[in-house]
Protein backbone atom coordinates (compact mmCIF):
# COMPACT_ATOMS: atom_id res chain seq x y z
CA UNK A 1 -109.91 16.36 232.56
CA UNK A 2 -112.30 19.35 231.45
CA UNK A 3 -110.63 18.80 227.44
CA UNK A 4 -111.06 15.22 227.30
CA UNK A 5 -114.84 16.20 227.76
CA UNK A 6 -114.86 19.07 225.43
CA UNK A 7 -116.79 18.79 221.99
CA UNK A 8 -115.98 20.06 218.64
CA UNK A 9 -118.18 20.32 215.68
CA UNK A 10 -117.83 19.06 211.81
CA UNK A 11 -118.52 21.93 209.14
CA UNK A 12 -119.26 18.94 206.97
CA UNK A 13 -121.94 16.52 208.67
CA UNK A 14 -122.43 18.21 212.08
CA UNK A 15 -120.95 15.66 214.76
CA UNK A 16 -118.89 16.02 217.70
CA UNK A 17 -115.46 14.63 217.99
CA UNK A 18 -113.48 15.34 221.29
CA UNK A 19 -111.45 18.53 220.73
CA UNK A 20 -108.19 16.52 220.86
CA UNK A 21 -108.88 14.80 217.56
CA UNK A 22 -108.00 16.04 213.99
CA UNK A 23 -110.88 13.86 212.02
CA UNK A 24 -114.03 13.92 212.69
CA UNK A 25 -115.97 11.03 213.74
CA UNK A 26 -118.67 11.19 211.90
CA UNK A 27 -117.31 11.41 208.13
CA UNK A 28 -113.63 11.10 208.69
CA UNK A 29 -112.95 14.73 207.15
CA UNK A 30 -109.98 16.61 208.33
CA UNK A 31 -111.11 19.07 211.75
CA UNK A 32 -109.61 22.15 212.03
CA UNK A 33 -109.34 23.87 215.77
CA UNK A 34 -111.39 26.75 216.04
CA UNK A 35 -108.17 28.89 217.42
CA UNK A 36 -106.46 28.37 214.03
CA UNK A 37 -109.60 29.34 211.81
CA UNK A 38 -110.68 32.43 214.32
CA UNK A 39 -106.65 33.47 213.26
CA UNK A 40 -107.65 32.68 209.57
CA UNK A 41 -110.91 34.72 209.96
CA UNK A 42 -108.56 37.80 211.02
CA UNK A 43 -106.62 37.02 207.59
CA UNK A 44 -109.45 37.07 205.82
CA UNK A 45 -111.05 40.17 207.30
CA UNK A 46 -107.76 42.39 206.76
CA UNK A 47 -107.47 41.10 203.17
CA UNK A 48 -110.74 41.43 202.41
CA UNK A 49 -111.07 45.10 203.84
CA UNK A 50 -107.68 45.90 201.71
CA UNK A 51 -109.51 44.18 198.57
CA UNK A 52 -112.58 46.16 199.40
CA UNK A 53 -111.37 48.91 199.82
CA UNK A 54 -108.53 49.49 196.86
CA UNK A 55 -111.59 48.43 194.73
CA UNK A 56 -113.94 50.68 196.01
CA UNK A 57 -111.27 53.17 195.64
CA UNK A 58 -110.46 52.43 192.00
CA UNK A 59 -114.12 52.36 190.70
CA UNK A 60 -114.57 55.99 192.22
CA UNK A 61 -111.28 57.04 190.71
CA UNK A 62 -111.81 55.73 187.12
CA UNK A 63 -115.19 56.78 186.95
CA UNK A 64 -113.78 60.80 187.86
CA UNK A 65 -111.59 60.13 185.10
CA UNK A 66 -114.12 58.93 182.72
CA UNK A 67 -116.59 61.76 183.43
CA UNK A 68 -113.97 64.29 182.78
CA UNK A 69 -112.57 62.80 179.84
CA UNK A 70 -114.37 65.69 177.87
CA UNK A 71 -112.80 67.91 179.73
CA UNK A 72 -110.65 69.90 177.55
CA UNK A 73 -108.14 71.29 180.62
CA UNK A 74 -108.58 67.21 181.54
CA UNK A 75 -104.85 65.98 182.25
CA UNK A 76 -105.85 62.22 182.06
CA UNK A 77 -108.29 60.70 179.70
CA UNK A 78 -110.64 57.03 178.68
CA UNK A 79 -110.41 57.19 175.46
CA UNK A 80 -112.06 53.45 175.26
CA UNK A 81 -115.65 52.54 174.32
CA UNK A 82 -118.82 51.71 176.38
CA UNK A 83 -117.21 47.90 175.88
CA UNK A 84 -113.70 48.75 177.55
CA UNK A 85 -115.51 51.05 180.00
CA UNK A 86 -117.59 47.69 181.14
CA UNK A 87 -114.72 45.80 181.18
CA UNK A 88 -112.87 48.27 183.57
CA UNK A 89 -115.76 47.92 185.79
CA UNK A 90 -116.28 44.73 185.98
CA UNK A 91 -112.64 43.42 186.94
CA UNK A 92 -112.49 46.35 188.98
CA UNK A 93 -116.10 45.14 190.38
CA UNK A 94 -114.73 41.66 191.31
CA UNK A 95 -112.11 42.94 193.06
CA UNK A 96 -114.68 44.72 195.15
CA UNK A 97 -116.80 41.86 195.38
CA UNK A 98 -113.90 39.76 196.28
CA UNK A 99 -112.95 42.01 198.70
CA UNK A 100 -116.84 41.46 200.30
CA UNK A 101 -116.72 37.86 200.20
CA UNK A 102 -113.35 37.97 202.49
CA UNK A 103 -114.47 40.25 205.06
CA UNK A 104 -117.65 38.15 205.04
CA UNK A 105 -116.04 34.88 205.64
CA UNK A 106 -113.34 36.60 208.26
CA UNK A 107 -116.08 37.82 209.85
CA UNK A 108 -117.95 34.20 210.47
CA UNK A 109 -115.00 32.65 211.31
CA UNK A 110 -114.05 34.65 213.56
CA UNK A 111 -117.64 34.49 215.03
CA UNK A 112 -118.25 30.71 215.27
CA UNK A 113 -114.53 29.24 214.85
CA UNK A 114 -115.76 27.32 212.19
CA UNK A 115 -116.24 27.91 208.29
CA UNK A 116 -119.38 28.63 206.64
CA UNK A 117 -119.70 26.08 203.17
CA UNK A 118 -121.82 28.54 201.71
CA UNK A 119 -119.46 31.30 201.48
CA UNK A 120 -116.95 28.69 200.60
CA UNK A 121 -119.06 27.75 197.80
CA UNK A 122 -119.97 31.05 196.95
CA UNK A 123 -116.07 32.32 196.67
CA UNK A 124 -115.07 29.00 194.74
CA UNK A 125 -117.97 29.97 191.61
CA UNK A 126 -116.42 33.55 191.81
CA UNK A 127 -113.28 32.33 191.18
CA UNK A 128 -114.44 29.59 188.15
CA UNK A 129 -116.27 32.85 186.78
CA UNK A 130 -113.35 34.65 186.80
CA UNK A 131 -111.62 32.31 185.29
CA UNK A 132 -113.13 31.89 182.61
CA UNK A 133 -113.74 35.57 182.04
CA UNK A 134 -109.88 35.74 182.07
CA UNK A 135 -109.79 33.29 179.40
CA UNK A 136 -112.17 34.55 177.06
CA UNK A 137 -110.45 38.01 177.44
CA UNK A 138 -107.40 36.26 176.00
CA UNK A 139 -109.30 34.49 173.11
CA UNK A 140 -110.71 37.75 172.20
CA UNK A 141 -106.97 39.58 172.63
């Protein structure tokens, strides 16, 4: 009797639908329990630490490699320009920030069971950007 009664809230438009139902009644969208995204939320946090830190990891590492590059006992070497140094950084960046936005979002779903639209949003223009970095890279290639 107790999950006939139970409530459930839409990420989209805020209403409650019974737990028991898989649209909401408000706007018809598609609800997701918050079991299954609390289990997505520890996806998302492990992934995102692993992204995080490999990132993290890489920026420190090239950068030691960089600053030794003079170096004339140096066993590894950049020999790019400022322009290939930035472009290291940045891909290696977005992986970082990437990285961020999952533990972020693991974290808040695994907080409120639900998914927060912002960060949604937020990941989905990091991606377009990267996109279209990507391609540009190959027009320029």
């Amino acid at each position: 009797m107790r999950m006939l009664l139970m409530k459930q809230r839409c990420g989209r438009c805020g209403a409650a639908s019974p737990v028991w139902t898989d649209v909401c009644a408000g706007c018809g969208v598609v609800l997701h329990p918050p079991e299954r995204l609390r289990a997505t939320g520890w996806l998302y946090l492990v992934l995102g630490a692993l992204l995080a830190g490999a990132g993290a990891y890489m920026i420190v590492a090239v950068a030691l490699i960089m600053a030794r590059s003079d170096d004339p006992d140096a066993t590894t070497r950049f020999t790019g320009d400022a322009g290939d140094a930035a472009l290291v950084f940045g891909a290696l960046g977005f992986v970082l920030l990437v990285g961020v936005l999952g533990l972020l979002m693991g974290a808040w779903q695994l907080r409120h069971g639900r998914r927060n639209l912002a960060l949604v949003r937020v990941a989905m223009v990091f991606y377009v950007i990267f996109w279209f970095g990507v391609m540009l890279v190959q027009s320029l290639g």
